[in-house]
C-alpha atoms as a PDB file:
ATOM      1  CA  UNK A   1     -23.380 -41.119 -69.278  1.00  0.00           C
ATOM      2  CA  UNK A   2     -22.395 -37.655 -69.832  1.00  0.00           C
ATOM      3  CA  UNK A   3     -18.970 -36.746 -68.363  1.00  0.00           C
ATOM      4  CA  UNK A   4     -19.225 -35.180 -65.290  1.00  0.00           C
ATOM      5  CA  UNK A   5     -15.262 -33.790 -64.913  1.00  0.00           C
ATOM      6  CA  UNK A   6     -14.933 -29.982 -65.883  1.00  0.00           C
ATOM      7  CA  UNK A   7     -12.183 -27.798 -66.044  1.00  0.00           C
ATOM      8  CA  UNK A   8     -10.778 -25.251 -64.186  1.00  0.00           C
ATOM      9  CA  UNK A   9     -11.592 -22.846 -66.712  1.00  0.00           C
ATOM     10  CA  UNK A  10     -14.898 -24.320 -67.095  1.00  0.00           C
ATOM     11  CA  UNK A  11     -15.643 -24.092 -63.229  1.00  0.00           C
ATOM     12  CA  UNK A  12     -14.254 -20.135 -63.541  1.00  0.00           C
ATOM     13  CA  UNK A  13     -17.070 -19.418 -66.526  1.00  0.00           C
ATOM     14  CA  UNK A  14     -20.182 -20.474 -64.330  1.00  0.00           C
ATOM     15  CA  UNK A  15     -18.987 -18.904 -61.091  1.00  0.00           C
ATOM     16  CA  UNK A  16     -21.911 -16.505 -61.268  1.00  0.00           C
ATOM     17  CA  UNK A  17     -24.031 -19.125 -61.742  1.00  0.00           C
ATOM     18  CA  UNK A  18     -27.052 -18.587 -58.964  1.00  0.00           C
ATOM     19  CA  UNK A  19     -27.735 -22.636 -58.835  1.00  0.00           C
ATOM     20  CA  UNK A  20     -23.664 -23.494 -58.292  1.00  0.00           C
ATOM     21  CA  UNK A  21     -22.912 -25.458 -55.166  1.00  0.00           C
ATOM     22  CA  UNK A  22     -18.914 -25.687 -54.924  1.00  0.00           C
ATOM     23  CA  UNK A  23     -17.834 -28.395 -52.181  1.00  0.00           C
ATOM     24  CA  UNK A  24     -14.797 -29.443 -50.989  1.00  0.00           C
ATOM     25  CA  UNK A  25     -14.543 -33.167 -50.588  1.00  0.00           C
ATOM     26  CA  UNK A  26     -11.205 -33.288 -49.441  1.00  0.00           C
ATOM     27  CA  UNK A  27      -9.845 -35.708 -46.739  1.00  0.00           C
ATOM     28  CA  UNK A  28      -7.227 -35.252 -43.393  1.00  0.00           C
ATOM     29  CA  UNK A  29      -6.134 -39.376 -44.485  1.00  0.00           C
ATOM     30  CA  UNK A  30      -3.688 -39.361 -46.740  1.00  0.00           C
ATOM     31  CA  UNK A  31      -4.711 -41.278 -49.927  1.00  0.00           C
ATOM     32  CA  UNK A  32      -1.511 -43.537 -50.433  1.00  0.00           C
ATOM     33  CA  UNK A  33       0.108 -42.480 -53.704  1.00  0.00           C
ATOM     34  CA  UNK A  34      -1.646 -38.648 -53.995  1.00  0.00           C
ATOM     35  CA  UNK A  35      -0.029 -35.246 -55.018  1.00  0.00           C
ATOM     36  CA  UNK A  36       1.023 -33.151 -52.685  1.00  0.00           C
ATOM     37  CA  UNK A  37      -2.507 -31.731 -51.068  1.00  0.00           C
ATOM     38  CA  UNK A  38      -2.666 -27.574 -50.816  1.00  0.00           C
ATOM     39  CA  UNK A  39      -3.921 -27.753 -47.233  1.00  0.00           C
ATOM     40  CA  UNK A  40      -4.015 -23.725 -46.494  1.00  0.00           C
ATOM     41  CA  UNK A  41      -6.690 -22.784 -48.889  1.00  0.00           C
ATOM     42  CA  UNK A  42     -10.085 -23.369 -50.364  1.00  0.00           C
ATOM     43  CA  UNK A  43     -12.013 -22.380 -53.516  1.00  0.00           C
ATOM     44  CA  UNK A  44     -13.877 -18.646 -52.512  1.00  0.00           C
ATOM     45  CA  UNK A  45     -17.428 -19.789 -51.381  1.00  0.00           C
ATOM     46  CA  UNK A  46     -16.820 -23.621 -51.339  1.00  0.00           C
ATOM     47  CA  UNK A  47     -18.383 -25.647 -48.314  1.00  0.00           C
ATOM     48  CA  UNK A  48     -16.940 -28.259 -46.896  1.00  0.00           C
ATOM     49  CA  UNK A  49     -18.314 -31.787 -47.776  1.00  0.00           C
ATOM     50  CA  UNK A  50     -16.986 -33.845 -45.178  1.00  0.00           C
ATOM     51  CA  UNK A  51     -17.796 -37.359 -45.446  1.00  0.00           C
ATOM     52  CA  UNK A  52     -15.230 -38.403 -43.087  1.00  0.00           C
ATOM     53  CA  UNK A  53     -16.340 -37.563 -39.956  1.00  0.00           C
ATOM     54  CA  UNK A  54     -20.329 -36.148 -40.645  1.00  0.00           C
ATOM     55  CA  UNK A  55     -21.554 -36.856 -43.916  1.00  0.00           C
ATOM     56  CA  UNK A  56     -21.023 -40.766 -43.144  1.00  0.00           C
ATOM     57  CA  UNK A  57     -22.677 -43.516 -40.915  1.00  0.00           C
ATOM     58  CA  UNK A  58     -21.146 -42.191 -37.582  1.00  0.00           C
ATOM     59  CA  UNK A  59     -21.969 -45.427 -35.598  1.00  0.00           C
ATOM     60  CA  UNK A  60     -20.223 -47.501 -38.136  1.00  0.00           C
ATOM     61  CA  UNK A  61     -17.134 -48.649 -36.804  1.00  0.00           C
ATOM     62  CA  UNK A  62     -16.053 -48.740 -40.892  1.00  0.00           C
ATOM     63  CA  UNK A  63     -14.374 -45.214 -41.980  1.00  0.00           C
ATOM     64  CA  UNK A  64     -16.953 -42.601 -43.876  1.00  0.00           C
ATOM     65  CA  UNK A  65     -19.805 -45.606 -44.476  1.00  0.00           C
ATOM     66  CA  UNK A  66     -22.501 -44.149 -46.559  1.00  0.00           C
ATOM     67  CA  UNK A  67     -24.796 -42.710 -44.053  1.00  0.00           C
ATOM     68  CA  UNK A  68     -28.838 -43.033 -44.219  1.00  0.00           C
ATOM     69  CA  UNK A  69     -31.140 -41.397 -46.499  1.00  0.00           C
ATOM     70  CA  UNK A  70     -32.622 -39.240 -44.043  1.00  0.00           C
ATOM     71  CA  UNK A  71     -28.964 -38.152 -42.928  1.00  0.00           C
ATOM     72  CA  UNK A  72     -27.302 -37.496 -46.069  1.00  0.00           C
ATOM     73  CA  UNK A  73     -31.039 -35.323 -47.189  1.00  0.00           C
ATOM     74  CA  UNK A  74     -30.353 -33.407 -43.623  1.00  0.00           C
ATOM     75  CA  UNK A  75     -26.625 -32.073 -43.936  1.00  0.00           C
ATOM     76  CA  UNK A  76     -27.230 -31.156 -47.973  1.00  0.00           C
ATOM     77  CA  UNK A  77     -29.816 -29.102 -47.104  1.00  0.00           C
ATOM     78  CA  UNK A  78     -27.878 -27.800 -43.944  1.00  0.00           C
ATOM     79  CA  UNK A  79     -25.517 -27.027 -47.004  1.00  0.00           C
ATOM     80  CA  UNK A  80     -28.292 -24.893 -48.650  1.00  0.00           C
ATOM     81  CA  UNK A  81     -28.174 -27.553 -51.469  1.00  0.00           C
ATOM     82  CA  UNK A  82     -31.362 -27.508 -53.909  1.00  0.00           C
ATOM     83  CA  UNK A  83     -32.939 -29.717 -56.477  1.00  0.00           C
ATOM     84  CA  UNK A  84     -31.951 -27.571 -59.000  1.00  0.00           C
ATOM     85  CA  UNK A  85     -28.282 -26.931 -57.965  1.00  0.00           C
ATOM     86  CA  UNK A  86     -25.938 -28.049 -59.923  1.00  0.00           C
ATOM     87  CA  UNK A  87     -23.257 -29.124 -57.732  1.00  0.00           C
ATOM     88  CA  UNK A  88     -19.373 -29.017 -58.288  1.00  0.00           C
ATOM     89  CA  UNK A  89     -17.101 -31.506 -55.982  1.00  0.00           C
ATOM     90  CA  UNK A  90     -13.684 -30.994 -55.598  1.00  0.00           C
ATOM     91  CA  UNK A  91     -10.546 -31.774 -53.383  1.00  0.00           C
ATOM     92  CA  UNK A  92      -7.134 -30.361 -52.470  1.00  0.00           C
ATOM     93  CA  UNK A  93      -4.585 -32.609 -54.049  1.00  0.00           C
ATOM     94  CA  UNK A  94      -6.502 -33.328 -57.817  1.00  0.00           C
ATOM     95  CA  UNK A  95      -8.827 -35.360 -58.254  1.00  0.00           C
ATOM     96  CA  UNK A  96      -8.820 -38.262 -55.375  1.00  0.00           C
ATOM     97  CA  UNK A  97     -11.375 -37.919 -53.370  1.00  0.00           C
ATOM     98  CA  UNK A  98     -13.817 -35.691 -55.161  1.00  0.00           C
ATOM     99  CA  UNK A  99     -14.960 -38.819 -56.905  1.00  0.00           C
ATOM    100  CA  UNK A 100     -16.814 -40.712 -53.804  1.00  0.00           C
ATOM    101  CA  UNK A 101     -18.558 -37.533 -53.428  1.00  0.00           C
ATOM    102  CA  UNK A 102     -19.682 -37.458 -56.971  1.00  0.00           C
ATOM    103  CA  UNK A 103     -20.916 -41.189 -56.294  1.00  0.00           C
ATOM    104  CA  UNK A 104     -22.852 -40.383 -53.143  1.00  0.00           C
ATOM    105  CA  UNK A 105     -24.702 -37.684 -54.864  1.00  0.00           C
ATOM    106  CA  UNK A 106     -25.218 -40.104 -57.639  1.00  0.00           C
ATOM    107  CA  UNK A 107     -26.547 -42.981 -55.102  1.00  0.00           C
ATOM    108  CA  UNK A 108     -29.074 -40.604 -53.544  1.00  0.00           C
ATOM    109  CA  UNK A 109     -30.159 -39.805 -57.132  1.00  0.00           C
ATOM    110  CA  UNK A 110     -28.547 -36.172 -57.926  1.00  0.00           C
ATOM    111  CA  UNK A 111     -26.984 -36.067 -61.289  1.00  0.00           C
ATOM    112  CA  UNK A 112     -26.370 -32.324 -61.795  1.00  0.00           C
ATOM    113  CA  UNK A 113     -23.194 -32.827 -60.246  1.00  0.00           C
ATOM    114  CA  UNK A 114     -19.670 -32.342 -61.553  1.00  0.00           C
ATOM    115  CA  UNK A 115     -15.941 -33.117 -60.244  1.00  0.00           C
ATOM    116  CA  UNK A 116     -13.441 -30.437 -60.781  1.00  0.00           C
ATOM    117  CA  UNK A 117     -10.867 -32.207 -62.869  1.00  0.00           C
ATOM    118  CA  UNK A 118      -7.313 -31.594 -61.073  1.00  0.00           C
ATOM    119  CA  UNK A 119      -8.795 -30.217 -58.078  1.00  0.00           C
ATOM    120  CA  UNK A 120      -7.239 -27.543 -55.909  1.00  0.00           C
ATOM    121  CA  UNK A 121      -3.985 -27.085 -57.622  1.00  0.00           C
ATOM    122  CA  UNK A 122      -5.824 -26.936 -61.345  1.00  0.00           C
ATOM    123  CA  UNK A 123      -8.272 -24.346 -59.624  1.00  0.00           C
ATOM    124  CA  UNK A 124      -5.166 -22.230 -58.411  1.00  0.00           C
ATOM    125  CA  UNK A 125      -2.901 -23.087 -61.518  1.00  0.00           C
ATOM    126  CA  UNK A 126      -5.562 -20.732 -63.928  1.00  0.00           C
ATOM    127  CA  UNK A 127      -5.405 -18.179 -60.988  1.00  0.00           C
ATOM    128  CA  UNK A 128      -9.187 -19.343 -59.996  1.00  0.00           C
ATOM    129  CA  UNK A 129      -9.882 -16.850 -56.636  1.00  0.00           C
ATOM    130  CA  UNK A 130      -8.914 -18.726 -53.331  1.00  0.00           C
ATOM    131  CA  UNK A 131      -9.660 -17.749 -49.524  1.00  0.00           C
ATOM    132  CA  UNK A 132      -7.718 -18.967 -46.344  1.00  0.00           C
ATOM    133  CA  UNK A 133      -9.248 -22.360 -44.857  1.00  0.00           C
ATOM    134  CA  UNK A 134      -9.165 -22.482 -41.482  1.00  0.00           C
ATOM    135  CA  UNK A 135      -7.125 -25.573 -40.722  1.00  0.00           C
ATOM    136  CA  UNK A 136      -7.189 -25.752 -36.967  1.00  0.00           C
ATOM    137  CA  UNK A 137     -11.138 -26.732 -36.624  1.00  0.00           C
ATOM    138  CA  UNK A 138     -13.883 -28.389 -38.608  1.00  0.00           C
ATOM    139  CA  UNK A 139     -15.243 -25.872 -40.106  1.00  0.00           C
ATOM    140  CA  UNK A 140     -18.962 -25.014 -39.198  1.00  0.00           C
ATOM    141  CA  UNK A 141     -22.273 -24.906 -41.467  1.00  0.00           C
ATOM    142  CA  UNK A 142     -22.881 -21.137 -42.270  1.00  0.00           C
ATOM    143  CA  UNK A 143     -25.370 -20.258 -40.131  1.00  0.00           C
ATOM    144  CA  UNK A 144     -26.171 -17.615 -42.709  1.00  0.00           C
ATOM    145  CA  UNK A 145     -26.941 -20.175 -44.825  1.00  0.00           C
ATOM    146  CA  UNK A 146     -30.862 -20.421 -46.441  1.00  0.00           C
ATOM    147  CA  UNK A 147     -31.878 -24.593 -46.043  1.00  0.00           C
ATOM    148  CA  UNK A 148     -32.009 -26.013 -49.015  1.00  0.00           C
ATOM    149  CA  UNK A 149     -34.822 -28.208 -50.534  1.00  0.00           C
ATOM    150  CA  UNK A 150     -32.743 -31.367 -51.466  1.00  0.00           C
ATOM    151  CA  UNK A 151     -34.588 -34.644 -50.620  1.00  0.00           C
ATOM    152  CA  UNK A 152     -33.052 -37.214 -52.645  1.00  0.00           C
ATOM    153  CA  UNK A 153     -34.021 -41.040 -52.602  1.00  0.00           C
ATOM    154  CA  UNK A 154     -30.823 -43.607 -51.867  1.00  0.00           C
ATOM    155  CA  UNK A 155     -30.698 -46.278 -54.252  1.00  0.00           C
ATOM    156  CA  UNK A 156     -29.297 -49.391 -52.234  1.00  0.00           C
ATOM    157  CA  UNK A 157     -27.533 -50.936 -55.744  1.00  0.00           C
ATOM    158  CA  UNK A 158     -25.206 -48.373 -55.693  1.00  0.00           C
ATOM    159  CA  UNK A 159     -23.301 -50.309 -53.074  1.00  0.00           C
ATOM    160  CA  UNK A 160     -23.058 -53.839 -51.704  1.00  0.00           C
ATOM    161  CA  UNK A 161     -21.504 -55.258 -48.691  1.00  0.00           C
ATOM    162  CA  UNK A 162     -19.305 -58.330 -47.309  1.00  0.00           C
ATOM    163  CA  UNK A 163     -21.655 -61.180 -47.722  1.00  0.00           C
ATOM    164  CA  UNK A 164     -22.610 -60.578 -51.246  1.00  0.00           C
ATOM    165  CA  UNK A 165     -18.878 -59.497 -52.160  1.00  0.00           C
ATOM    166  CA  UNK A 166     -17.898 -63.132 -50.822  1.00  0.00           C
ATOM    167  CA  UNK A 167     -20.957 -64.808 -53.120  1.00  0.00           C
ATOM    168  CA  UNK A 168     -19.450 -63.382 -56.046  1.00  0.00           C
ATOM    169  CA  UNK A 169     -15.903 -64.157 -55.281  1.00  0.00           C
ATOM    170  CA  UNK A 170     -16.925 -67.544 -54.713  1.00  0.00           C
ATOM    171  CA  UNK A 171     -19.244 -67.422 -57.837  1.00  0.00           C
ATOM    172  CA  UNK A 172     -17.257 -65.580 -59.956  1.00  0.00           C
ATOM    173  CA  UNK A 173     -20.901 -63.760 -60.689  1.00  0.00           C
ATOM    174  CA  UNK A 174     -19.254 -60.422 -61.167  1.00  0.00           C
ATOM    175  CA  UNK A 175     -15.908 -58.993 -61.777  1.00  0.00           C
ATOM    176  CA  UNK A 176     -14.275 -57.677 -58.230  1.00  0.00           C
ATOM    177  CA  UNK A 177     -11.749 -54.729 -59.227  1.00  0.00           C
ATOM    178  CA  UNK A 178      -9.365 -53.566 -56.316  1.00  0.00           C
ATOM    179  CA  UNK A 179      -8.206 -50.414 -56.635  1.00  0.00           C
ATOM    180  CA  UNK A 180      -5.182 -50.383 -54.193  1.00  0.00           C
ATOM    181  CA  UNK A 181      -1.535 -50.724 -55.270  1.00  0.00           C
ATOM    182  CA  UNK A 182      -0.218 -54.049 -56.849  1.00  0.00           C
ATOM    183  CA  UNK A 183       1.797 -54.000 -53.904  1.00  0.00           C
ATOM    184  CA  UNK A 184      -1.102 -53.801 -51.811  1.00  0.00           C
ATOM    185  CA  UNK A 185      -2.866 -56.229 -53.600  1.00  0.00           C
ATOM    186  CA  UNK A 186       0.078 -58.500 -54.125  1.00  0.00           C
ATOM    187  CA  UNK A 187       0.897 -58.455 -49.931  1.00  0.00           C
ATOM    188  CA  UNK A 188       4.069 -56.746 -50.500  1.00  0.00           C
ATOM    189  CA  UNK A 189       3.706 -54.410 -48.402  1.00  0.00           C
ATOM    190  CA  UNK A 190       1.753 -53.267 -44.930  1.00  0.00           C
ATOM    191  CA  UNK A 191      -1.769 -51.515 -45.034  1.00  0.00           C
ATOM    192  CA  UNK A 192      -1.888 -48.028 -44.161  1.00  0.00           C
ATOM    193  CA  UNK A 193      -4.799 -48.939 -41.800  1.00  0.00           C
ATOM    194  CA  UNK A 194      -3.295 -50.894 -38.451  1.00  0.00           C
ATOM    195  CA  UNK A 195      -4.679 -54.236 -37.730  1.00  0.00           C
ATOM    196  CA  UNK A 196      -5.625 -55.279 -41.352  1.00  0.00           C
ATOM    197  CA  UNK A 197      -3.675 -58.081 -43.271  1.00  0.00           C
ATOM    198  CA  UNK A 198      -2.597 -57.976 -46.551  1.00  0.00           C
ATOM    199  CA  UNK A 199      -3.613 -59.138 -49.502  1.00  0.00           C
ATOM    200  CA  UNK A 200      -6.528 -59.492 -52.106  1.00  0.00           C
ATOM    201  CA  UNK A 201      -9.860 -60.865 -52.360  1.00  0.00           C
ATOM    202  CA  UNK A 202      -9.862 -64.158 -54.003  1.00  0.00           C
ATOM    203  CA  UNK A 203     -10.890 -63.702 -57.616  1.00  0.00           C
ATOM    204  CA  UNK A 204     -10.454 -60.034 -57.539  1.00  0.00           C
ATOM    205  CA  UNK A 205      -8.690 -58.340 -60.330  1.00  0.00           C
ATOM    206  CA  UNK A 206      -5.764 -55.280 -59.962  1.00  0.00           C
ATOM    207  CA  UNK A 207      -6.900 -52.304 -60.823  1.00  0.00           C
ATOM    208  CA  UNK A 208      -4.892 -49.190 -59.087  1.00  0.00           C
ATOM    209  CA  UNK A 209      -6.585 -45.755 -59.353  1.00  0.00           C
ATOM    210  CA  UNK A 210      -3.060 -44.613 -60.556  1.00  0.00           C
ATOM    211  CA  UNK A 211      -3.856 -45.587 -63.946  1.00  0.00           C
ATOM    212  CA  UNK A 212      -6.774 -43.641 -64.283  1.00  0.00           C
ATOM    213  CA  UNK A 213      -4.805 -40.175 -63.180  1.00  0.00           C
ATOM    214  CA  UNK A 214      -2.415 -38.424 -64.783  1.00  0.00           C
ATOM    215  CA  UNK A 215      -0.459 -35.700 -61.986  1.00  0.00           C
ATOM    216  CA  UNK A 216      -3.598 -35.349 -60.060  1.00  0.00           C
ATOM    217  CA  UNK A 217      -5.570 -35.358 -63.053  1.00  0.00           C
ATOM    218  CA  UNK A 218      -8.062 -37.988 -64.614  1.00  0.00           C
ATOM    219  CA  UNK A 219      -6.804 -38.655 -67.679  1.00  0.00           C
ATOM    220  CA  UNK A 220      -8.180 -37.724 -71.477  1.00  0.00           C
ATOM    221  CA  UNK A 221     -11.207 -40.678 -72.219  1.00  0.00           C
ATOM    222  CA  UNK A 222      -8.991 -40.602 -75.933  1.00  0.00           C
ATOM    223  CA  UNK A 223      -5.848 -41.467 -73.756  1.00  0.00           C
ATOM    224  CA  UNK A 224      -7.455 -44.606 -72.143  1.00  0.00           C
ATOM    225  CA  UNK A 225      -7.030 -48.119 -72.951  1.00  0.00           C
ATOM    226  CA  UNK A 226      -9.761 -49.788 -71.876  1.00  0.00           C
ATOM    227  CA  UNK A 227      -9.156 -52.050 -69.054  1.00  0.00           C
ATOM    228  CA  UNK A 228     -11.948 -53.941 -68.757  1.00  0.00           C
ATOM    229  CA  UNK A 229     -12.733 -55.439 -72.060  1.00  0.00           C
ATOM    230  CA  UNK A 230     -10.815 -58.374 -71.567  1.00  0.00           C
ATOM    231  CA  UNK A 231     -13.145 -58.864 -68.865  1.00  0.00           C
ATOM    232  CA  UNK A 232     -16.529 -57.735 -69.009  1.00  0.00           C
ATOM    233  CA  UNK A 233     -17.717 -58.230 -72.474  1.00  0.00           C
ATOM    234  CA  UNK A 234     -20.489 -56.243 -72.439  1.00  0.00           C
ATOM    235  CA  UNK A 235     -21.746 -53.523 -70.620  1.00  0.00           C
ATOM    236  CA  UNK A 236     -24.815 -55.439 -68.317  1.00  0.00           C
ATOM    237  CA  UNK A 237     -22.045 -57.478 -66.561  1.00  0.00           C
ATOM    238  CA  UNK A 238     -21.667 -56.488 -62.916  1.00  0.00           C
ATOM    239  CA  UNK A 239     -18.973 -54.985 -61.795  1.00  0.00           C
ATOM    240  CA  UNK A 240     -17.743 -54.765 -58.056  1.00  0.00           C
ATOM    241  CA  UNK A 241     -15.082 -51.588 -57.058  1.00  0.00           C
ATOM    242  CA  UNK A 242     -13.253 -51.344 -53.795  1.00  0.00           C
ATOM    243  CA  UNK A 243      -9.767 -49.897 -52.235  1.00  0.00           C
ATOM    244  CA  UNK A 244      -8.681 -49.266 -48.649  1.00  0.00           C
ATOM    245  CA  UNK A 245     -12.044 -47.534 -47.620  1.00  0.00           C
ATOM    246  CA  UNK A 246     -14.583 -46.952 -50.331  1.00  0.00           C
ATOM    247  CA  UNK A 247     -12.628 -44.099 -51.800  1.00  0.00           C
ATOM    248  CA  UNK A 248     -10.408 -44.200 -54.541  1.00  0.00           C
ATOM    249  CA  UNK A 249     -12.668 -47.569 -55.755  1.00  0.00           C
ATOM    250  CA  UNK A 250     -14.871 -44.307 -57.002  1.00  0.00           C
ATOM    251  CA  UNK A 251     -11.926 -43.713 -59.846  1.00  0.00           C
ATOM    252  CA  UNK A 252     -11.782 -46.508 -61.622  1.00  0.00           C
ATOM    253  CA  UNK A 253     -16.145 -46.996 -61.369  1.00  0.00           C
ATOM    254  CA  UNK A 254     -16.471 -43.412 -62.750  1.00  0.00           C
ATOM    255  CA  UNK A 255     -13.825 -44.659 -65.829  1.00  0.00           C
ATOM    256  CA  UNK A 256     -16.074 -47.957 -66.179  1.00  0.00           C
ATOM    257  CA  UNK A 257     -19.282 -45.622 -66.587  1.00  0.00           C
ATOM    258  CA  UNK A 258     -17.748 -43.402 -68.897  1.00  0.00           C
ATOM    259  CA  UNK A 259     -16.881 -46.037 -70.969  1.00  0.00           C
ATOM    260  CA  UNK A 260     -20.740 -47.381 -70.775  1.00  0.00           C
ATOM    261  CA  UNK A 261     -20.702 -49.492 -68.177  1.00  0.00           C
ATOM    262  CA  UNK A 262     -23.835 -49.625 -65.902  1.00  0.00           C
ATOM    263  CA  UNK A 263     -23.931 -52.595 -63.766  1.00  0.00           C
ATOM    264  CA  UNK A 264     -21.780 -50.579 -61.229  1.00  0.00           C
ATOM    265  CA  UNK A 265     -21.116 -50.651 -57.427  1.00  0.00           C
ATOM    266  CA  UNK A 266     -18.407 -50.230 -54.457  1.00  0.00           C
ATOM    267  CA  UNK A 267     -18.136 -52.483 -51.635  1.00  0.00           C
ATOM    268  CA  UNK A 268     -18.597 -49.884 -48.693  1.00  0.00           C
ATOM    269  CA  UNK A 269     -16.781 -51.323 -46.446  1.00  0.00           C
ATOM    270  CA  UNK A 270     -13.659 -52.383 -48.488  1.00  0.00           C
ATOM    271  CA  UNK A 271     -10.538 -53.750 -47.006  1.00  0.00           C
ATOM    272  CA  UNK A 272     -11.184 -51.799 -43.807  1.00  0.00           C
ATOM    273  CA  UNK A 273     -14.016 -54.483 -43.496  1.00  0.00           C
ATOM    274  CA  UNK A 274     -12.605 -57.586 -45.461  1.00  0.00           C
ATOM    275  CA  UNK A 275      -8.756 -57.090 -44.372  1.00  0.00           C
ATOM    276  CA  UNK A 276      -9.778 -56.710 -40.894  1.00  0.00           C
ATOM    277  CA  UNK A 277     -12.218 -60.039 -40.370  1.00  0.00           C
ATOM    278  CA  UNK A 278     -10.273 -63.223 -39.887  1.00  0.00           C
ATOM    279  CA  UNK A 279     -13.574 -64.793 -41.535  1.00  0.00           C
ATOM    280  CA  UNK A 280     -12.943 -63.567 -44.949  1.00  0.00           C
ATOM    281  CA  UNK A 281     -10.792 -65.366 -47.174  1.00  0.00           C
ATOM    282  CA  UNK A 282      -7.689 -63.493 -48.433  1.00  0.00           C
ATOM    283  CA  UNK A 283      -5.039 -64.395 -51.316  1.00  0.00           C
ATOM    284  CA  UNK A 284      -1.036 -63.215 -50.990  1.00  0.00           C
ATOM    285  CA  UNK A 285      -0.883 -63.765 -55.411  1.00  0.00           C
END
């Protein structure tokens, strides 16, 4: 696939660009291990892509599910979102969270999307124009704003849930990377989230997002040994991503396409799901 991280530069040459969509996918939970977040600003004329607490499956009781088709078409045209936009996700700490977003547009079949590599603080390091975010409320759809014409069509693949994580665990049918810390993985330490155990998914492989960043920044392709050779010999073998939430399993998926990988997806529901059900089977090494 072509790579869909720009620069901050790159982002600053197209700002007159009458298609651009700039969204900020950034989150209020901490993602364990991040940069420092710039929480007082945005990018001038970004919206606010919250997948949190709106752009998700709000009767989930699982954090920022991937909502419904007709949902997710609803609130990017709210956004003013077109067909023809090309759309540039981004977040305030680097480049964390911006990559789910990048994979729900992907999943609902929008690929003129980028992720600003570095985020917030590469946007403001290169002096990129910045207004004041209002951080004591959600901040509301422009009601200013033309409705877009986005319709996109979810492709279920994308993602896969509990029951068919378990199969393949059990199976060994596809490779199950966890994108946590070792120490996560390993049980060495609590989960952020209360209530969950710790622990790994049987069979699953250790694969923290860390590796893949470089100070809030995703890392040269040139730079990057391949992680997944070893393991998926070719590039038709399934691969399964997950984390604490559905998250930061979007880093290491968007390295695995880059390096021409297809059979891709992330388990929703993650360890928020599996660490919380005493009926899933959990290893401590």
């Amino acid at each position: 696939m072509d790579n869909p991280l720009i620069s901050a530069n790159q982002l600053l040459s197209i700002l007159n660009d009458p298609n651009l969509i700039i969204l900020d996918a950034s989150m209020a939970f901490k993602i364990p291990g991040q940069e420092s977040a710039v929480e007082d600003r945005k990018i001038s004329g970004a919206q606010r892509f919250d997948f949190e607490t709106i752009i998700c499956d709000q009767q989930s009781p699982l954090p920022h599910m991937m909502p419904s088709e007709d949902q997710f078409n609803h609130h990017a045209q709210q956004l003013g979102i077109n067909h023809t936009s090309h759309i540039v996700v981004y977040d305030n700490a680097g480049t964390y969270t911006s990559p789910r977003a990048w994979y729900m547009f992907h999943a609902m079949g929008h690929r003129h999307i980028s992720i600003l590599n570095g985020g917030l603080p590469a946007w403001i390091a290169v002096n990129g124009p910045t207004v004041p975010l209002n951080t004591n409320k959600t901040e509301a759809v422009d009601s200013s704003q033309c409705l877009g014409d986005f319709k996109g069509s979810f492709n279920p693949t994308f993602f896969t849930d509990a029951q068919s994580v378990l199969n393949a665990s059990r199976t060994q049918s596809a490779h199950i990377f966890d994108a946590r810390s070792k120490q996560r993985f390993h049980g060495l330490v609590p989960e952020p989230r209360e209530g969950m155990r710790s622990g790994h998914i049987p069979n699953a492989h250790s694969l923290p997002f860390e590796y893949f960043l470089k100070q809030g920044k995703f890392i040269d392709m040139h730079e990057l040994v391949n992680p997944f050779e070893t393991l998926a010999h070719h590039s038709e073998q399934e691969m399964i991503f997950h984390c604490g939430s559905g998250v930061t399993a979007c880093i290491p998926l968007l390295a695995a396409s880059l390096l021409g990988y297809t059979k891709l997806c992330v388990y929703d529901g993650s360890w928020a799901e599996w660490g919380a059900s005493s009926d899933l089977p959990v290893e401590l090494n």
